[in-house]
Protein backbone atom coordinates (compact mmCIF):
# COMPACT_ATOMS: atom_id res chain seq x y z
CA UNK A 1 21.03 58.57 -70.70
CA UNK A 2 18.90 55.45 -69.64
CA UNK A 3 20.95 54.00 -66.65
CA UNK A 4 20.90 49.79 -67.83
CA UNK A 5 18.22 48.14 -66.74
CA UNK A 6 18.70 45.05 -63.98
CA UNK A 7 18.02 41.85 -65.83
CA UNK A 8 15.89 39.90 -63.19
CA UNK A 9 17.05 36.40 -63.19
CA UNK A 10 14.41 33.55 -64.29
CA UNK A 11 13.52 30.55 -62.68
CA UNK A 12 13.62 27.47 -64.36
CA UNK A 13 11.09 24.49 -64.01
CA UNK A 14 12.49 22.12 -61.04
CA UNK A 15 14.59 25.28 -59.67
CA UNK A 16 13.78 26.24 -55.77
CA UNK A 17 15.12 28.74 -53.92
CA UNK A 18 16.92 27.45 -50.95
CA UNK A 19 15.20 27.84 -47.72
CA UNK A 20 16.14 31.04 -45.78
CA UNK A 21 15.74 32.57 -42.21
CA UNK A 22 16.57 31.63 -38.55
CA UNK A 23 14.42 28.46 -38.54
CA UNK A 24 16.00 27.00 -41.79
CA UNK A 25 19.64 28.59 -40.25
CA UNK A 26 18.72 26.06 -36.96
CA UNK A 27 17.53 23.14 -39.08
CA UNK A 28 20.87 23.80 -41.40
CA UNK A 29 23.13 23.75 -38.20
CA UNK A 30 21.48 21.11 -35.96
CA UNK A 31 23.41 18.13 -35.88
CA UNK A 32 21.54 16.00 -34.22
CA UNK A 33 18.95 15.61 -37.17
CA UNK A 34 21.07 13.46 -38.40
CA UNK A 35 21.38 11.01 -35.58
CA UNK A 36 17.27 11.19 -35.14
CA UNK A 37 17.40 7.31 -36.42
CA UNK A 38 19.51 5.86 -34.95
CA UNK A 39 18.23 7.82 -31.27
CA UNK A 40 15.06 6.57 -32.28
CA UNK A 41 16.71 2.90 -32.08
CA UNK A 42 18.53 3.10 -28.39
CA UNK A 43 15.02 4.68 -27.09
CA UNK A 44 12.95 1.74 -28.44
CA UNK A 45 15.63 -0.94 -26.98
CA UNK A 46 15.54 1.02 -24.08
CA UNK A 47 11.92 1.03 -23.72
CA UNK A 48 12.09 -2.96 -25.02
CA UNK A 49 14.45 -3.54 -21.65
CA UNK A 50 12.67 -1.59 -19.24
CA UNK A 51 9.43 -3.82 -20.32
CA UNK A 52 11.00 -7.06 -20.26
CA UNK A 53 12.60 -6.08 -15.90
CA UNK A 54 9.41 -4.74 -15.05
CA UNK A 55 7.38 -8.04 -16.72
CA UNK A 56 9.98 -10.09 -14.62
CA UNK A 57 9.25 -8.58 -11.66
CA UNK A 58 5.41 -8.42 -11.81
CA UNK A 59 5.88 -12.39 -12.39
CA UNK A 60 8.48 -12.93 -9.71
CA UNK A 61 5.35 -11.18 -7.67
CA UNK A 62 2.44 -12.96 -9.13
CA UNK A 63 3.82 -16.57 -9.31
CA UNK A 64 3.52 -17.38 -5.85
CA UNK A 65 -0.18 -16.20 -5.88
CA UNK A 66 -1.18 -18.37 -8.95
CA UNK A 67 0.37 -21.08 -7.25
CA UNK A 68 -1.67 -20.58 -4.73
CA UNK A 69 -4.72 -20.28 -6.78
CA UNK A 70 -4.03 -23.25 -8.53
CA UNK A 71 -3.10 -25.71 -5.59
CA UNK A 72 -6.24 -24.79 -3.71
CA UNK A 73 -7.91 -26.30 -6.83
CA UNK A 74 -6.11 -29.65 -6.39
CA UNK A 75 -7.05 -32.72 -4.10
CA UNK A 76 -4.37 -34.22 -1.69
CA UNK A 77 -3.04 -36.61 -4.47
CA UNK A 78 -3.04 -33.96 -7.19
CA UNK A 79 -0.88 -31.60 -5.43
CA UNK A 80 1.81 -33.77 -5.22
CA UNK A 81 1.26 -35.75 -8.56
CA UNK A 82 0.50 -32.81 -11.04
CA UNK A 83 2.41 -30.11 -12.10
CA UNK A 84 2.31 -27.41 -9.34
CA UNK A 85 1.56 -24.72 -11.76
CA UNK A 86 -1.34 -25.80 -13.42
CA UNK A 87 -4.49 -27.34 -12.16
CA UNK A 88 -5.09 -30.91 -11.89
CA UNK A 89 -7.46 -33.26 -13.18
CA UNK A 90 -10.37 -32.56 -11.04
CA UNK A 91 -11.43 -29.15 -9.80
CA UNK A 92 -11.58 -29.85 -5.97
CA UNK A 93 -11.83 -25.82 -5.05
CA UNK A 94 -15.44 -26.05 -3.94
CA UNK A 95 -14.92 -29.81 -1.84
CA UNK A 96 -11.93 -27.60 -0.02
CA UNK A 97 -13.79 -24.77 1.14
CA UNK A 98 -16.20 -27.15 2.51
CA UNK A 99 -13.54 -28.46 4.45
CA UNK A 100 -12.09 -25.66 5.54
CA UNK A 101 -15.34 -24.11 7.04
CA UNK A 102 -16.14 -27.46 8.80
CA UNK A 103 -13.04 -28.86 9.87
CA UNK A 104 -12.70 -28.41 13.58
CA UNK A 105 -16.55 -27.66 13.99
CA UNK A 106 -16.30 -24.63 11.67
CA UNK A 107 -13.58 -22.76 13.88
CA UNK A 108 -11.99 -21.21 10.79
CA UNK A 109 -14.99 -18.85 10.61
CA UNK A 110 -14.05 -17.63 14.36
CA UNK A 111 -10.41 -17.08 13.28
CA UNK A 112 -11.85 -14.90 10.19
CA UNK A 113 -13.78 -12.68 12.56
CA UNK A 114 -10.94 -12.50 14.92
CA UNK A 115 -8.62 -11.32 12.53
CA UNK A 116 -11.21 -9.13 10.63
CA UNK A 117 -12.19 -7.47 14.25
CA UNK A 118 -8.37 -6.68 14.80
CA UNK A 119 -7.61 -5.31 11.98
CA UNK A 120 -10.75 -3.55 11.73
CA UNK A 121 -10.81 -1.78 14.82
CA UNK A 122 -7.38 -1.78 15.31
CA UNK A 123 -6.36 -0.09 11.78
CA UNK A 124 -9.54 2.41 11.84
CA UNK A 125 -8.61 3.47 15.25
CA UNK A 126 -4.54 3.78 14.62
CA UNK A 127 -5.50 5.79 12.00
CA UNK A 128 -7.51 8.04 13.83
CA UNK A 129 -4.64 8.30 16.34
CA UNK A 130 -1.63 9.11 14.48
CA UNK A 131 -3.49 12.11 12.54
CA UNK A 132 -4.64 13.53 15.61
CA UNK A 133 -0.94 13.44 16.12
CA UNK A 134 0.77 14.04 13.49
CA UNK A 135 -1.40 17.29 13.37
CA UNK A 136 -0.90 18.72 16.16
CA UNK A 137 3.06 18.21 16.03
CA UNK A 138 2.58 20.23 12.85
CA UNK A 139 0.42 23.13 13.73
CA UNK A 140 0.90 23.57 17.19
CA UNK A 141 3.91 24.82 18.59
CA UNK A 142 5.02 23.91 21.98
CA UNK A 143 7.89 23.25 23.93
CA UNK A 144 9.86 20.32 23.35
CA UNK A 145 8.00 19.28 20.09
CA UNK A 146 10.90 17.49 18.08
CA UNK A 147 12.27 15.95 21.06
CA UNK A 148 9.00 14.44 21.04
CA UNK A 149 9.17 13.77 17.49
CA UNK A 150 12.51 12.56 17.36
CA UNK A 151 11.25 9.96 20.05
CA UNK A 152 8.67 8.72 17.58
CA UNK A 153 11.00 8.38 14.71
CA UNK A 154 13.15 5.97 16.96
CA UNK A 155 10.10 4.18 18.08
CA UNK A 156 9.73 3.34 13.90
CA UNK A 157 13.04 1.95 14.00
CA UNK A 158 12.31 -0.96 16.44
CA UNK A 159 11.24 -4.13 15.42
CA UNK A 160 8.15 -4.96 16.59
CA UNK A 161 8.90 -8.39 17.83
CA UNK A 162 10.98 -6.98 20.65
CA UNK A 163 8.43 -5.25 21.95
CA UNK A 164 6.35 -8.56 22.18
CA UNK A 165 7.94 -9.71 25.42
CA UNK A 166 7.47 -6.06 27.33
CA UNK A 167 3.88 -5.81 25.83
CA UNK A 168 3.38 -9.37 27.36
CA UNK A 169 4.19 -8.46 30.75
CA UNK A 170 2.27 -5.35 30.91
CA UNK A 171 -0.62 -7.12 29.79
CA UNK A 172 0.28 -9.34 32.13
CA UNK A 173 0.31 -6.44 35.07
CA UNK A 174 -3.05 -5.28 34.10
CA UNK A 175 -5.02 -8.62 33.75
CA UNK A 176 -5.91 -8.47 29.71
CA UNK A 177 -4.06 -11.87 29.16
CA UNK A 178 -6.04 -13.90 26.65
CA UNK A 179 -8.54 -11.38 26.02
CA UNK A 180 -9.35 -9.34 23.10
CA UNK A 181 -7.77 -6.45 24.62
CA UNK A 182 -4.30 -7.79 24.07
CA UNK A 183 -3.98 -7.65 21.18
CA UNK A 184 -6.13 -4.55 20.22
CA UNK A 185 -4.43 -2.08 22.28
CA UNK A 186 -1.02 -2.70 20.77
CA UNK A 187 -2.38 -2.21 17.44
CA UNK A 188 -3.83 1.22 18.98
CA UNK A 189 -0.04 2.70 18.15
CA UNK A 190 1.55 3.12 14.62
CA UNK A 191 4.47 5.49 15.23
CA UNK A 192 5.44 5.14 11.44
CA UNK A 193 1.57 6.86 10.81
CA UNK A 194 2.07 9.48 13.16
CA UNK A 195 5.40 10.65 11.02
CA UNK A 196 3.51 9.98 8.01
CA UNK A 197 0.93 12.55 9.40
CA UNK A 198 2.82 14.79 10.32
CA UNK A 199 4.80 15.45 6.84
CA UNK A 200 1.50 15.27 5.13
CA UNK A 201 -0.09 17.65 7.09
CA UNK A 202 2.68 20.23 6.98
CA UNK A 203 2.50 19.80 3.11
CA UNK A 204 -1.19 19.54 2.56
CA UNK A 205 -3.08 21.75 5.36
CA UNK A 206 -1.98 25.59 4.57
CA UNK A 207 -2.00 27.78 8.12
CA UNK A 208 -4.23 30.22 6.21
CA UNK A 209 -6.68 27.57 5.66
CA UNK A 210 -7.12 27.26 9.56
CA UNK A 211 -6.55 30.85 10.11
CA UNK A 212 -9.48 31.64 8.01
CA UNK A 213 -11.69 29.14 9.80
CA UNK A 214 -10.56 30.18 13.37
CA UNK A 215 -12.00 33.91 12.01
CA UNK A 216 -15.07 32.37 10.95
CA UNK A 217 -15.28 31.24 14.67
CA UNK A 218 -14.54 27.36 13.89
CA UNK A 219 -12.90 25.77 17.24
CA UNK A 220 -10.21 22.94 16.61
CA UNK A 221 -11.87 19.83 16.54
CA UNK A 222 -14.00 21.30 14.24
CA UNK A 223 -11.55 22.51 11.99
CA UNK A 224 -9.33 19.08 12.37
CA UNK A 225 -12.18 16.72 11.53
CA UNK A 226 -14.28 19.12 8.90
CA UNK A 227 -11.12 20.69 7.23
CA UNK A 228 -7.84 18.97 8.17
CA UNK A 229 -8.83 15.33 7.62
CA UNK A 230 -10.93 15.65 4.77
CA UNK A 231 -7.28 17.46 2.70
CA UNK A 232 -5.04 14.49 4.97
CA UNK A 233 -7.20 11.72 3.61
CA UNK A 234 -4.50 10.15 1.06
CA UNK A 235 -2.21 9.93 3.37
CA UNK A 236 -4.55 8.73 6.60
CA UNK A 237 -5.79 5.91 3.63
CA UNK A 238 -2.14 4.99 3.50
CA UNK A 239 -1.73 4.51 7.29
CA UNK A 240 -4.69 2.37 7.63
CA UNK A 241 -3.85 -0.08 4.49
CA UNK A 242 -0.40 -0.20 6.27
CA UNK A 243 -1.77 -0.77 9.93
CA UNK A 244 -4.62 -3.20 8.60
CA UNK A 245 -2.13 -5.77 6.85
CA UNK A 246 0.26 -5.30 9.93
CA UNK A 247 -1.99 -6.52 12.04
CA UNK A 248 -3.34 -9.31 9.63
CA UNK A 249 0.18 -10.35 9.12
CA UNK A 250 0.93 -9.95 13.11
CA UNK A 251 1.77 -13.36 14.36
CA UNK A 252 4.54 -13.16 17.45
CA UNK A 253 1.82 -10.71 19.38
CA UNK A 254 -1.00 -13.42 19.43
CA UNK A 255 1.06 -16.07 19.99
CA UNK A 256 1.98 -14.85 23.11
CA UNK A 257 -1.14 -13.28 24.05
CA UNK A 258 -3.58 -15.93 23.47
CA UNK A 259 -4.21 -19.09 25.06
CA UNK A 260 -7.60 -19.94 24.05
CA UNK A 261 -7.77 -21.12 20.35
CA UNK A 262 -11.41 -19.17 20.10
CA UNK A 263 -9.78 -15.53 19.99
CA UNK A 264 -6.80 -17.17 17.53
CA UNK A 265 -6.27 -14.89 14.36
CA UNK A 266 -6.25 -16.66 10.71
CA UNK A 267 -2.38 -16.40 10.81
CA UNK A 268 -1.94 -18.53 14.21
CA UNK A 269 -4.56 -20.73 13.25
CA UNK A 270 -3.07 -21.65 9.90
CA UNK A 271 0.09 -22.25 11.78
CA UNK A 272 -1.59 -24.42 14.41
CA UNK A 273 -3.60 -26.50 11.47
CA UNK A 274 0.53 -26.51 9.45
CA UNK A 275 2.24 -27.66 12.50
CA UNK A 276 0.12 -30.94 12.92
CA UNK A 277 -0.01 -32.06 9.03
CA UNK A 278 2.36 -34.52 10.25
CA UNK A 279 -0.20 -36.51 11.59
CA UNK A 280 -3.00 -35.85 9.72
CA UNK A 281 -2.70 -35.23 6.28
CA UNK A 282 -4.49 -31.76 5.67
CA UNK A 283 -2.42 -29.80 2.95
CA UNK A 284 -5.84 -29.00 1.30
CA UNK A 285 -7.00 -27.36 3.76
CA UNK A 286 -3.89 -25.38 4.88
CA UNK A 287 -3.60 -24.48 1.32
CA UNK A 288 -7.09 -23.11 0.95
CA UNK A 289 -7.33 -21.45 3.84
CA UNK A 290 -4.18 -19.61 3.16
CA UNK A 291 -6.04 -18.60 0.25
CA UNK A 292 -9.37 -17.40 1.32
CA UNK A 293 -7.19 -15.55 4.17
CA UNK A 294 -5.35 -13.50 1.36
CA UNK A 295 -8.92 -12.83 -0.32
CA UNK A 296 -9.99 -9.55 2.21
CA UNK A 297 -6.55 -7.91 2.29
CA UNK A 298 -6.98 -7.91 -1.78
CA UNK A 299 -10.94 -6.26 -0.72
CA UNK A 300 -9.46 -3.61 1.72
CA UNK A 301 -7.15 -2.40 -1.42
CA UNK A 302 -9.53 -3.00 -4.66
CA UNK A 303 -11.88 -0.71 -1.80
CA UNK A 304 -9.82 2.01 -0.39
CA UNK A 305 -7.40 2.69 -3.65
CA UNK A 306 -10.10 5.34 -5.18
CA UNK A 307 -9.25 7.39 -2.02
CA UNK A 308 -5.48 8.21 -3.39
CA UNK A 309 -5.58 11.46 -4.60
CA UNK A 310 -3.86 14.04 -5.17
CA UNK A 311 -4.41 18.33 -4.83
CA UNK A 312 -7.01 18.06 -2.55
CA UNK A 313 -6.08 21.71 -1.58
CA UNK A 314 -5.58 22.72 -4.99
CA UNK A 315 -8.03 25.94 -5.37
CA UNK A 316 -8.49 26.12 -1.39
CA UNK A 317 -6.08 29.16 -1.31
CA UNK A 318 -6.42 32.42 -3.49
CA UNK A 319 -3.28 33.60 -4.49
């Protein structure tokens, strides 16, 4: 006998087979499909709120700076009859720097290049300083080497206006008094770049790097400046930025160091030219001033902020 025959069921038009498998199993079983929306909706108010603090905050930052912008705009009368937020009815920003560049027989151009030697030399060769040591309390073993360390981290902890007074009277000791010297010598030291070295070269310079060139018969100072600083540069660009608007920001060192108005930094004179607007009425001047003095700190970052990168050794090593 014929054994019956299967009768294979037909599909009718509109009729699909339900999806089958693992993947359709997961999307069957996965609650959270369901909730997509209404994630979607606590991300985009999240996002929304995050926007909104950090908009606040970039204002809270900038507002002080377009004020600034916009009083050095202003004549005498219009910053105190206008709204201080918005420029006044004459632009006065060219009649200002006039002033500022002549008043006192042009001795705001002396304070620029005081400040601008300072923090030149003194950030270029703090810089230079704390790498040399940072690397060799990284790479070089020796005896006592976190005591010394742990001596520098304190030394980041003090403030630096207590150390104006004993810097004074070692000055003092050695005759560099109202001189140049003064003040360049203490900005020699930046104990906060010579930890900052230190990590970074531990992370950044590999020992078989230097190994390597030491076979190839490269002494240290060749290896430091050709090898070491060229992989430390982020960070040694960080260290000078830092020392650079320390020292254009210093003000308690030069006040006691300097007698003689003609080695004054931009921050003492401003505060010399403030402290007399009682008798002379000068606000447009202090106010531009403070302005054009705020103009090469915003230079030194638009210049050196290209030099922040990252995996400089990246490809160095062959695994």
């Amino acid at each position: 006998m014929r054994p019956p025959s299967r009768s294979t069921p037909t599909r009718t038009a509109g009729h699909r087979r339900p999806p089958c498998g693992p993947a359709a199993r997961h999307r069957r079983s996965d609650p959270g499909r369901a909730a997509l929306p209404g994630r979607r909706r606590g991300t985009s108010a999240a996002q929304l709120s995050t926007n909104v603090l950090l908009f606040a905050i970039v204002g809270y930052f900038l507002l002080p700076i377009w004020w600034l912008i916009v009083s050095a705009t202003k004549s005498n009368g219009d910053l105190f009859g206008s709204n201080g937020f918005w420029f006044g009815s004459h632009f006065h920003l060219a009649d200002n720097l006039t002033k500022v560049f002549r008043h006192s027989d042009g001795i705001f151009s002396r304070w620029l290049l005081n400040s601008l030697l300072y923090c030149g030399v003194g950030a270029v060769v703090a810089t230079l300083f704390a790498a040399m040591a940072g690397y060799a309390l990284a790479k070089y073993p020796f005896k006592g080497r976190e005591g010394v360390f742990a001596v520098i981290l304190g030394a980041v902890l003090i403030p630096p206006p207590l150390l104006a007074l004993p810097l004074y009277l070692l000055a003092s000791s050695t005759g560099v008094v109202n001189t140049y010297w003064s003040v360049l010598i203490p900005s020699a030291v930046t104990p906060f770049g010579v930890y900052l070295a230190r990590v970074y070269a531990e992370a950044s310079v590999p020992d078989e790097l230097t190994d390597a060139a030491r076979v190839d018969g490269a002494g240290e100072l060749r290896i430091f400046f050709t090898i070491a600083l060229r992989l430390m540069s982020p960070a040694l660009v960080t260290i000078c930025l830092f020392q650079f608007v320390g020292i254009w920001n210093n003000f308690f060192l030069p006040l006691m160091m300097l007698a003689d108005d003609s080695r004054w930094p931009l921050t003492l004179g401003l505060y010399f030219w403030n402290s007399q607007l009682r008798d002379q009425p000068w606000y447009d001047i202090v106010v531009t001033g403070s302005l054009v003095s705020v103009v090469p700190l915003c230079i030194a970052f638009l210049a050196l902020q290209r030099f922040w990168r990252s995996g400089l050794s990246a490809g160095s090593l062959k695994s």
